[in-house]
C-alpha atoms as a PDB file:
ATOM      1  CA  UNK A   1      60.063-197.297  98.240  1.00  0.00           C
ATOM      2  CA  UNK A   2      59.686-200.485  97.500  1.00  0.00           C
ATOM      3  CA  UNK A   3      60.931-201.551  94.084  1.00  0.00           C
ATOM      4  CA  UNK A   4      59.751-205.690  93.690  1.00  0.00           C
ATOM      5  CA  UNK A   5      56.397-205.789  95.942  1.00  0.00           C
ATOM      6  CA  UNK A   6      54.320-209.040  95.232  1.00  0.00           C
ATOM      7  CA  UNK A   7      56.905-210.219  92.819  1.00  0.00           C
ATOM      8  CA  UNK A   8      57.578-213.880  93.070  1.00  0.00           C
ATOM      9  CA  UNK A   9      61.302-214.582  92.552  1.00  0.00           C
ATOM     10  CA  UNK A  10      63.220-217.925  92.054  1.00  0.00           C
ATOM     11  CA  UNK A  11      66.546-217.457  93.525  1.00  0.00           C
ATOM     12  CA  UNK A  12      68.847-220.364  92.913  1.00  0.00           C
ATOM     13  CA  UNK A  13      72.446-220.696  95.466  1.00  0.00           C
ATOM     14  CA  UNK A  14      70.487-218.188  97.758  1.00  0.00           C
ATOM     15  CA  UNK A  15      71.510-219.792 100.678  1.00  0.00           C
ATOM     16  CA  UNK A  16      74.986-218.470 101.392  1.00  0.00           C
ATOM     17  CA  UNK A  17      77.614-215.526  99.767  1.00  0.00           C
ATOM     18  CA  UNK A  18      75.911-213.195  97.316  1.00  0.00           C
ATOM     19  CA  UNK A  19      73.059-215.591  97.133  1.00  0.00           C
ATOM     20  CA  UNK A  20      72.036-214.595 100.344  1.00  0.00           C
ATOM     21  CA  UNK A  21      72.763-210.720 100.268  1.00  0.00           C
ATOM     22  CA  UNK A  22      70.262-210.850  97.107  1.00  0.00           C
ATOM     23  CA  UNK A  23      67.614-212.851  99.429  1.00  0.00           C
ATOM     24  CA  UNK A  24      68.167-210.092 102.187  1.00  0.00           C
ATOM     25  CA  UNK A  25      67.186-207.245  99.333  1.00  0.00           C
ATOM     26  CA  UNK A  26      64.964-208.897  97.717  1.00  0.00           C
ATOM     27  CA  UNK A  27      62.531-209.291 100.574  1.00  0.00           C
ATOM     28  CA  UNK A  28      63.288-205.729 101.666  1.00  0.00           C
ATOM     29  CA  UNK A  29      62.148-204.451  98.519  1.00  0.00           C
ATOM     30  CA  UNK A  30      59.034-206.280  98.805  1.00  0.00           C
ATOM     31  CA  UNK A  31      59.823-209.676  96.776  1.00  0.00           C
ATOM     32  CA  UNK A  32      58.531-212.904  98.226  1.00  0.00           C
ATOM     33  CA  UNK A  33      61.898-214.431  97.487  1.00  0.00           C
ATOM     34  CA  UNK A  34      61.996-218.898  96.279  1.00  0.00           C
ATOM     35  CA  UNK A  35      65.354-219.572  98.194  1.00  0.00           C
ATOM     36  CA  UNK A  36      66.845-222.758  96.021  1.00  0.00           C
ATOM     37  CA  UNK A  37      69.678-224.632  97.255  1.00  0.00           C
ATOM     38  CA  UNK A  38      71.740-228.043  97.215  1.00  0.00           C
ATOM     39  CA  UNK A  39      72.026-228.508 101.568  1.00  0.00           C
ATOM     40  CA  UNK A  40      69.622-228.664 103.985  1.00  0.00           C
ATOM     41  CA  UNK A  41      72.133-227.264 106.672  1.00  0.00           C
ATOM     42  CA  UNK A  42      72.883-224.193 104.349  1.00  0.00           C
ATOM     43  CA  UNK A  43      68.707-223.906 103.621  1.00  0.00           C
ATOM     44  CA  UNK A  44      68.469-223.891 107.371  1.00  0.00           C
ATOM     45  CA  UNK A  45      71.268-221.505 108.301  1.00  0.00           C
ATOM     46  CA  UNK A  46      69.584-218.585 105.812  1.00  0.00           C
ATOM     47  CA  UNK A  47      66.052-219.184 107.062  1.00  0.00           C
ATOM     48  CA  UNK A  48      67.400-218.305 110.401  1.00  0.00           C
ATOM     49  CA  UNK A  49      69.225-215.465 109.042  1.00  0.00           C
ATOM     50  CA  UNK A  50      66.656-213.987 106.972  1.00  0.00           C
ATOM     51  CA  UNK A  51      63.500-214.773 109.640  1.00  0.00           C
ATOM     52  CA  UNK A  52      60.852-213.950 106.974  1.00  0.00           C
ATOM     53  CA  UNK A  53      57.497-215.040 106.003  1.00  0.00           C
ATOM     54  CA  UNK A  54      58.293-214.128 102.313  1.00  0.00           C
ATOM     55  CA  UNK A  55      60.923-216.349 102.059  1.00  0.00           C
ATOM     56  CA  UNK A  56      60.189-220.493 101.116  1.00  0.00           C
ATOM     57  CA  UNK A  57      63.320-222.741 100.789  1.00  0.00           C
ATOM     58  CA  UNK A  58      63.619-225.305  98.449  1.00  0.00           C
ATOM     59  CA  UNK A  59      66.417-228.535  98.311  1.00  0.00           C
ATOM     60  CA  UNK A  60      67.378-228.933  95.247  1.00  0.00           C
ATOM     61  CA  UNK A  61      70.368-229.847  93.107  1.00  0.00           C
ATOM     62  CA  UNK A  62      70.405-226.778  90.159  1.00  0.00           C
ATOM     63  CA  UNK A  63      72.449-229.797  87.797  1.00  0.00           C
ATOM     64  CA  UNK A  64      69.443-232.336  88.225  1.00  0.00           C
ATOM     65  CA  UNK A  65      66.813-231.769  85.542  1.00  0.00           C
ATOM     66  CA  UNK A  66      63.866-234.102  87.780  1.00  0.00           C
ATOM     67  CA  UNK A  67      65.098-231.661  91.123  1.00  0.00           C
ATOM     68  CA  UNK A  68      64.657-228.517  89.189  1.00  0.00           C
ATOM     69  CA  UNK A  69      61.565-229.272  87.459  1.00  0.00           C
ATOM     70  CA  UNK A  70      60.144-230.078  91.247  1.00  0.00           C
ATOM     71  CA  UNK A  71      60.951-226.822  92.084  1.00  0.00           C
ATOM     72  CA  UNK A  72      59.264-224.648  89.843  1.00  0.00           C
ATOM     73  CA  UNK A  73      56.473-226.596  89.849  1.00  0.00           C
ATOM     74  CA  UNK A  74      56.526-226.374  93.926  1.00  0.00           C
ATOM     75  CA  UNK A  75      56.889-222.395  93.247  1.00  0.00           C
ATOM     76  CA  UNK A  76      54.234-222.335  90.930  1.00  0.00           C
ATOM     77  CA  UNK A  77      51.842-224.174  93.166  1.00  0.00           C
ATOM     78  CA  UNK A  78      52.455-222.203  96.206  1.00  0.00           C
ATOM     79  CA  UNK A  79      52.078-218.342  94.622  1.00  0.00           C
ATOM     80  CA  UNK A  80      50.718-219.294  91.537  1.00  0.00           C
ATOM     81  CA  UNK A  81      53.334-217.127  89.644  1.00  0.00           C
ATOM     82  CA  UNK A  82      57.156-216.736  89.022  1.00  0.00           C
ATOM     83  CA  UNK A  83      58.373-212.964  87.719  1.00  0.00           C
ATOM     84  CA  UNK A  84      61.633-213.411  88.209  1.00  0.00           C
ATOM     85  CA  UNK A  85      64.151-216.307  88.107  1.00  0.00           C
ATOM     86  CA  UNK A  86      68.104-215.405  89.126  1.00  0.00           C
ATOM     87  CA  UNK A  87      70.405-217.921  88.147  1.00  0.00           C
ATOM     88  CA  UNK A  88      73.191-217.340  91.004  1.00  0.00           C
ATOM     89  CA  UNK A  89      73.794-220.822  92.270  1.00  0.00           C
ATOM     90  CA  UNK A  90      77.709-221.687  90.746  1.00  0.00           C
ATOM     91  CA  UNK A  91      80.854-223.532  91.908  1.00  0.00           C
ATOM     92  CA  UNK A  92      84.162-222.276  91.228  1.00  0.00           C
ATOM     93  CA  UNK A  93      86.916-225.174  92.085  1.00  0.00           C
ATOM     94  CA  UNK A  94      89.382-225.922  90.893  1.00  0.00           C
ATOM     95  CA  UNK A  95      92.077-223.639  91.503  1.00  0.00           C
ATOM     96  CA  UNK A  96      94.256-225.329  88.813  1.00  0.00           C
ATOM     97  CA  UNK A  97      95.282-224.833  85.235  1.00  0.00           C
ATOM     98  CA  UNK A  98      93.356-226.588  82.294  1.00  0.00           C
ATOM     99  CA  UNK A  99      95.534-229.709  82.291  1.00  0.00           C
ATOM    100  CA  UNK A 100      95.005-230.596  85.897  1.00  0.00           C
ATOM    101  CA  UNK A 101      91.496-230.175  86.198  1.00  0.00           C
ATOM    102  CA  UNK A 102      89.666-233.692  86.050  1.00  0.00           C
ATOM    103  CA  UNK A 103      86.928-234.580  83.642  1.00  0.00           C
ATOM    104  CA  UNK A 104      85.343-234.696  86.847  1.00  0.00           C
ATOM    105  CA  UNK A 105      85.861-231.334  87.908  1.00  0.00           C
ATOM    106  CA  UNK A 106      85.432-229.759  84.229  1.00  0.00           C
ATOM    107  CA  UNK A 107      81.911-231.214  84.148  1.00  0.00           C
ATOM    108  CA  UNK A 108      80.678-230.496  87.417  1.00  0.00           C
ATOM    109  CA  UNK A 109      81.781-226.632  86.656  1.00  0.00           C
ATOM    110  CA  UNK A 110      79.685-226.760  84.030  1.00  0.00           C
ATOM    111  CA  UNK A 111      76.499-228.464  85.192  1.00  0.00           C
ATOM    112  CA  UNK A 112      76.011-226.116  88.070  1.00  0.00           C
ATOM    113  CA  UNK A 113      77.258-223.140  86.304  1.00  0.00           C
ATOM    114  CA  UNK A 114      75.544-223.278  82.938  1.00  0.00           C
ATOM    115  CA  UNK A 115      73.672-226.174  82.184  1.00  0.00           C
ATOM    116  CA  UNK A 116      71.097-224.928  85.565  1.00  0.00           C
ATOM    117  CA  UNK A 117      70.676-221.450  83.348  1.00  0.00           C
ATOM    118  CA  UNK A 118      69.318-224.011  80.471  1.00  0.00           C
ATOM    119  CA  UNK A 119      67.230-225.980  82.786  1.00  0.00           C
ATOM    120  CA  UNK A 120      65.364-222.805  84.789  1.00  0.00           C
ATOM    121  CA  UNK A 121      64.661-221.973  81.660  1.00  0.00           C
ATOM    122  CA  UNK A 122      63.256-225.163  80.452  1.00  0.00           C
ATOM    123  CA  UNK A 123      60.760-225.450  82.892  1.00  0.00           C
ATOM    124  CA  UNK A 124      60.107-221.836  83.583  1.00  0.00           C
ATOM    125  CA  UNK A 125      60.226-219.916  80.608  1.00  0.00           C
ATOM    126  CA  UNK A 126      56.799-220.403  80.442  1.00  0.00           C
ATOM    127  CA  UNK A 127      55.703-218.943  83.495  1.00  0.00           C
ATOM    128  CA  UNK A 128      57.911-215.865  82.975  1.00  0.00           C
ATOM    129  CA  UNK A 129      55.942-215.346  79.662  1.00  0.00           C
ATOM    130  CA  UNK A 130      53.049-215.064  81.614  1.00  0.00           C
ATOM    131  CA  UNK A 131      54.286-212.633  83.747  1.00  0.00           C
ATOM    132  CA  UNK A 132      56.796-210.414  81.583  1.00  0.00           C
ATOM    133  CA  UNK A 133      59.217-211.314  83.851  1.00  0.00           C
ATOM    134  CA  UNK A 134      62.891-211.521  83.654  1.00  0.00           C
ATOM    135  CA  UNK A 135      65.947-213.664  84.000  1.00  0.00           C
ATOM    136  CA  UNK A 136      69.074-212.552  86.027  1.00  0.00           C
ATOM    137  CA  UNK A 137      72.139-214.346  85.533  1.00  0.00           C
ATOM    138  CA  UNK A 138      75.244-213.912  88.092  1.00  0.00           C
ATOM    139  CA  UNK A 139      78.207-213.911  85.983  1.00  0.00           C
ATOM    140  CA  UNK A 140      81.908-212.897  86.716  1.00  0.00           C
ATOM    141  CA  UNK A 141      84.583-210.714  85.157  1.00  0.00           C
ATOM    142  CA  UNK A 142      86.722-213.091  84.374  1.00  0.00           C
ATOM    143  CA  UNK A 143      84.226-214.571  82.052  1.00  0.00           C
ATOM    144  CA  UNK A 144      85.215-211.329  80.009  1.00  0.00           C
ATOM    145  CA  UNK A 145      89.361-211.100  81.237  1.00  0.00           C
ATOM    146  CA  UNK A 146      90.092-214.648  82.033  1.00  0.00           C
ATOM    147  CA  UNK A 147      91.821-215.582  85.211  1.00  0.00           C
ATOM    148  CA  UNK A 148      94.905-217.477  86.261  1.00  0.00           C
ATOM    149  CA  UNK A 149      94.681-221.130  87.700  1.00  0.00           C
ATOM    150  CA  UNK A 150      90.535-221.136  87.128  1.00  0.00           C
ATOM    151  CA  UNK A 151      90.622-221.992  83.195  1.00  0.00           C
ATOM    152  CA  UNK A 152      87.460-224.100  83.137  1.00  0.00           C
ATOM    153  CA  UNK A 153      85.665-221.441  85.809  1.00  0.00           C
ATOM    154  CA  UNK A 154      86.314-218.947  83.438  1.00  0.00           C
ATOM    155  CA  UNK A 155      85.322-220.748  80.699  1.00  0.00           C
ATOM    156  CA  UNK A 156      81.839-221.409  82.253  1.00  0.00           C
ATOM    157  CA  UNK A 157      81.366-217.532  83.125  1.00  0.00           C
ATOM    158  CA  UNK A 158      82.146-216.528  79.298  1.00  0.00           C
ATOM    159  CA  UNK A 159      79.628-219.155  78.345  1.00  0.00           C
ATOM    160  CA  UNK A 160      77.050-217.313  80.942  1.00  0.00           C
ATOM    161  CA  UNK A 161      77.497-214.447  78.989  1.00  0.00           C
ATOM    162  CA  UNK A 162      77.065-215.663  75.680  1.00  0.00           C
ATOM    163  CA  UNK A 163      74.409-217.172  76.839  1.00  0.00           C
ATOM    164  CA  UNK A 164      72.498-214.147  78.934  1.00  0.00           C
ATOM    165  CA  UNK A 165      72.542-212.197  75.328  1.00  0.00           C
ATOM    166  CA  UNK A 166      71.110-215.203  73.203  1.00  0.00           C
ATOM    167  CA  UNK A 167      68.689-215.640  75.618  1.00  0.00           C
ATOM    168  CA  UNK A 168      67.421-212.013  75.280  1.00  0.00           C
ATOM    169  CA  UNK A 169      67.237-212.259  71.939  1.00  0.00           C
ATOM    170  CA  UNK A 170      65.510-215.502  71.653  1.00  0.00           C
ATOM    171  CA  UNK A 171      63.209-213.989  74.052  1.00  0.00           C
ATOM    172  CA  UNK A 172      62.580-210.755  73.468  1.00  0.00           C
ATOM    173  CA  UNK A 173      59.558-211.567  71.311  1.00  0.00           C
ATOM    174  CA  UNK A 174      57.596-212.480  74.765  1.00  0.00           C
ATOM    175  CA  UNK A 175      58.775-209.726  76.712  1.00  0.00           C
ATOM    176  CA  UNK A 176      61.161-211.466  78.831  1.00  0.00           C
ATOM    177  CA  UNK A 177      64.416-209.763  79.692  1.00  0.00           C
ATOM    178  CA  UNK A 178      67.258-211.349  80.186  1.00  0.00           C
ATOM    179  CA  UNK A 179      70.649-209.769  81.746  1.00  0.00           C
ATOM    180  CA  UNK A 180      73.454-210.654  83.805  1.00  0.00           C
ATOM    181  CA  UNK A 181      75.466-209.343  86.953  1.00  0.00           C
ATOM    182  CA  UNK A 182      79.852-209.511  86.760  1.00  0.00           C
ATOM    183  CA  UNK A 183      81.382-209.061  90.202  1.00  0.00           C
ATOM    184  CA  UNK A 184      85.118-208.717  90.494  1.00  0.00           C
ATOM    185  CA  UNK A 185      85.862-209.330  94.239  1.00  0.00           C
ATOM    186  CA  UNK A 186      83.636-209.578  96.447  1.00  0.00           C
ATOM    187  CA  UNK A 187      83.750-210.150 100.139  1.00  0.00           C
ATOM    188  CA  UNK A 188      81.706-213.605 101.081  1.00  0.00           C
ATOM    189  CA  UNK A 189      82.810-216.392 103.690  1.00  0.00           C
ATOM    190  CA  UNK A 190      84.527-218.921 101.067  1.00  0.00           C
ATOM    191  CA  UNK A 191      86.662-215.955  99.968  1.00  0.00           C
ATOM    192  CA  UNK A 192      87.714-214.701 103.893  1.00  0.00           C
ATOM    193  CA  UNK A 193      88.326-218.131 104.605  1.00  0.00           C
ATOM    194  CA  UNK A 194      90.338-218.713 101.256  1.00  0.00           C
ATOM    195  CA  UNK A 195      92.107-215.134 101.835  1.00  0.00           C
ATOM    196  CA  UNK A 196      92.763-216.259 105.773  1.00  0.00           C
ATOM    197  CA  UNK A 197      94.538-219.857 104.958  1.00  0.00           C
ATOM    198  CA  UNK A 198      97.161-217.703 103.050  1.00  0.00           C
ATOM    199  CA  UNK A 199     100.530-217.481 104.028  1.00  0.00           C
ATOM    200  CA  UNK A 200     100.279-213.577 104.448  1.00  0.00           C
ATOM    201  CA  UNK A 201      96.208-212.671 104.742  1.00  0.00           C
ATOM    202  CA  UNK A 202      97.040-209.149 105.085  1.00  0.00           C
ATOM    203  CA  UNK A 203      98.606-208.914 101.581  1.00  0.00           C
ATOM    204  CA  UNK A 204      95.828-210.998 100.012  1.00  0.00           C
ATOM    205  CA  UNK A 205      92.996-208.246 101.385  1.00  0.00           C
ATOM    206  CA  UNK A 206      95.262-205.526 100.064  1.00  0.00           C
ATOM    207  CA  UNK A 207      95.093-207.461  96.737  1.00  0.00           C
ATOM    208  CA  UNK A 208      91.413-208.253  96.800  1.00  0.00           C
ATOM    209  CA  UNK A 209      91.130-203.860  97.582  1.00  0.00           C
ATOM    210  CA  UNK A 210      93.812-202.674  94.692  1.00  0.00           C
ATOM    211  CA  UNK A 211      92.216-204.893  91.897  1.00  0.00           C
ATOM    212  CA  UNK A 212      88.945-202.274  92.244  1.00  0.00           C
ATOM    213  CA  UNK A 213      89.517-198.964  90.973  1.00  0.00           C
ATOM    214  CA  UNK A 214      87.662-197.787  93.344  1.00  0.00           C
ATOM    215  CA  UNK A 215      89.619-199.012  95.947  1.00  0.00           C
ATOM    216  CA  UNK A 216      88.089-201.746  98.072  1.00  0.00           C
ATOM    217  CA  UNK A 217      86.998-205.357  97.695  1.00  0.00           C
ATOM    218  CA  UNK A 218      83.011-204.885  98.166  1.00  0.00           C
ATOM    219  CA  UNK A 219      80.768-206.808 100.405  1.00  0.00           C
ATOM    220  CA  UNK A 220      77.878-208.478  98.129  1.00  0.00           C
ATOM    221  CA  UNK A 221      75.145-205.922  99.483  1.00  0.00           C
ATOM    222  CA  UNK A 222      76.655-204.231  96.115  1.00  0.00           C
ATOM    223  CA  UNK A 223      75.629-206.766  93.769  1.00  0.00           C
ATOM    224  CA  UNK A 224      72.180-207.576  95.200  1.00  0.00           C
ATOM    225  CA  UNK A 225      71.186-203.673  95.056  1.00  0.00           C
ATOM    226  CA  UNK A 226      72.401-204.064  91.092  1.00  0.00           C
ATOM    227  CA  UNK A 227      70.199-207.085  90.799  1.00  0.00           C
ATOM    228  CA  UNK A 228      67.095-205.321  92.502  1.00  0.00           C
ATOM    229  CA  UNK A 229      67.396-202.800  89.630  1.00  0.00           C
ATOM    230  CA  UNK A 230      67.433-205.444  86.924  1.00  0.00           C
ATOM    231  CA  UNK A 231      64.478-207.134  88.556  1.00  0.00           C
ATOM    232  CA  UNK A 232      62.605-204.005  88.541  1.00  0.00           C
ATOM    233  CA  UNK A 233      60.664-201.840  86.211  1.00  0.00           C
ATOM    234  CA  UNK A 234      63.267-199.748  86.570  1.00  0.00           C
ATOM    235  CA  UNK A 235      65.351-201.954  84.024  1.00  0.00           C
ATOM    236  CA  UNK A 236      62.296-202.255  81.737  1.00  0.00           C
ATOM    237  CA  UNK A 237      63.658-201.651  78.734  1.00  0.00           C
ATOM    238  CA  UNK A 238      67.578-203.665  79.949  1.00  0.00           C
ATOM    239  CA  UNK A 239      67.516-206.628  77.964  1.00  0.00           C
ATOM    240  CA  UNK A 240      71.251-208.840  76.873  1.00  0.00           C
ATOM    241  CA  UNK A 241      73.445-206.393  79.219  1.00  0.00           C
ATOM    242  CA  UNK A 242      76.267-207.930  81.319  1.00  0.00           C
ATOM    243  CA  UNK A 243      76.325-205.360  84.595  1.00  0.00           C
ATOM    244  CA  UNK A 244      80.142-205.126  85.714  1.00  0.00           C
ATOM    245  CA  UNK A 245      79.638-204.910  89.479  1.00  0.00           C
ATOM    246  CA  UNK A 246      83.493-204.317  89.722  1.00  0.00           C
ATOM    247  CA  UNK A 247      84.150-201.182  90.712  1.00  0.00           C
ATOM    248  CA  UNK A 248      86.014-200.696  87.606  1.00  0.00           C
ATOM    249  CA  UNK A 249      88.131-203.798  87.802  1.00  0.00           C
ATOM    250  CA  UNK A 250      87.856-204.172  84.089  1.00  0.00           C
ATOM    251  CA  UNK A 251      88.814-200.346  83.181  1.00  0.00           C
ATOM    252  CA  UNK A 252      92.867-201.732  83.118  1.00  0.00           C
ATOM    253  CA  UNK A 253      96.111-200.530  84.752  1.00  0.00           C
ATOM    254  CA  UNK A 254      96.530-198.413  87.534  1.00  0.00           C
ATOM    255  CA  UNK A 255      98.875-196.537  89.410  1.00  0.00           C
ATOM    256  CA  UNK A 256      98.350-198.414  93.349  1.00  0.00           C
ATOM    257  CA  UNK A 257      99.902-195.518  95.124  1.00  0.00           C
ATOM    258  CA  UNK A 258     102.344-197.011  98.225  1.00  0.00           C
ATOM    259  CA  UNK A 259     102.349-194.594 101.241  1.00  0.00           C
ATOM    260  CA  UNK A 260     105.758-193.731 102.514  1.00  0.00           C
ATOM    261  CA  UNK A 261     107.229-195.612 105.409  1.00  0.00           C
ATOM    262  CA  UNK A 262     106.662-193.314 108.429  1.00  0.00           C
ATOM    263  CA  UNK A 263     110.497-192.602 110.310  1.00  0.00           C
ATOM    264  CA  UNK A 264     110.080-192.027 113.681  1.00  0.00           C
END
């Protein structure tokens, strides 16, 4: 059954990594899916990849208030509607402690990753009033547990979240939900070709798999079938939640059980 049929959705960073696996469900649930992103060569690679009619690609810098005003207008124009808008698109360099990152650096974490929230909602707050529709904002863990050597990454993630459960209450009034999605690991090119330029890739994956309760580092299919749900009526009455998509990477210790060495 279809879950999001005729529902226009605004999909920033669609283009590649979760992004994309949210694009891919999104349209197979019935979505005609807004696919917002800052390359043309990445735009191009997921049209290819996701060969549907439902799907419209948009350039478009998430940090620039003039790009992201375009596109919702464009979006508007074209269906005439916008139920949904996911706030995905984020950066997460550097891999450095607060002291080495550059003002640079800080700022560009923080345009992309929350200052774009504030600016979808600036110019489409409006339409989602019109539509009861909802905001989903893709968070991270360590925006709750912090995480080594990505300080000001962090910091942007916890902001995302404070943010996601303002934003439901300062919107609650018009109907619009607002909730967030907080992936652990999760399988996407950048991270196999981080986990691959590793001295020892095989202990990295092992890593990436132990950190889950459950016992594996997930591909994002995971995430997009958690963000189908909050776009749906199913979620109607979901509104300020921050979905761990973690496999219970947040639950605390474990015992990682080590098999024997075999002796032949």
């Amino acid at each position: 059954m279809e879950q999001l049929t005729n529902k226009i959705i605004f999909l920033t960073g669609g283009s590649a990594g979760i992004g994309l696996e949210c694009a891919k469900k999104y349209l197979q649930n019935g979505a005609v899916v807004v696919i917002v992103a800052n390359t043309a060569e990445s735009l191009r690679t997921a049209k290819q990849i996701l060969n549907n009619e439902k799907a419209h690609f948009i350039l478009c810098d998430v940090a620039n208030a003039h790009d992201v005003e375009q596109a919702i207008k464009e979006t508007l124009q074209l269906f005439g509607q916008i139920d949904v808008i996911h706030n995905n698109a984020g950066v997460a360099q550097p891999s450095s402690p607060i002291h080495n990152t550059s003002d640079d650096e800080w700022d560009r974490l923080f345009d992309v990753n929350v200052k774009s929230i504030m600016l979808t909602a600036r110019y489409g707050i409006e339409a989602l009033k019109k539509s009861t529709g909802c905001i989903i904002n893709t968070s991270s863990l360590v925006g709750e547990i912090g995480q080594d050597n990505h300080a000001a990454y962090a910091a942007t993630k916890g902001a995302v979240n404070a943010l996601t459960k303002s934003m439901a209450l300062d919107y609650a009034s018009c109907k619009v939900r607002v909730n967030a999605v907080a992936p652990a690991g999760v399988w996407t090119d950048m991270l196999r070709k981080w986990s691959n330029e590793q001295p020892d890739p095989g202990s990295m994956e092992r890593y990436l798999n132990n950190i889950h309760a459950l016992g594996y580092c997930p591909e994002g299919d995971v995430v997009a079938d958690a963000c189908v749900f909050l776009a749906s009526e199913n979620a109607r009455f979901i509104t300020g939640h921050i979905m761990p998509v973690s496999g219970g990477a947040e639950l605390g210790y474990r015992v990682v059980t080590v098999p024997e060495p075999v002796v032949l």
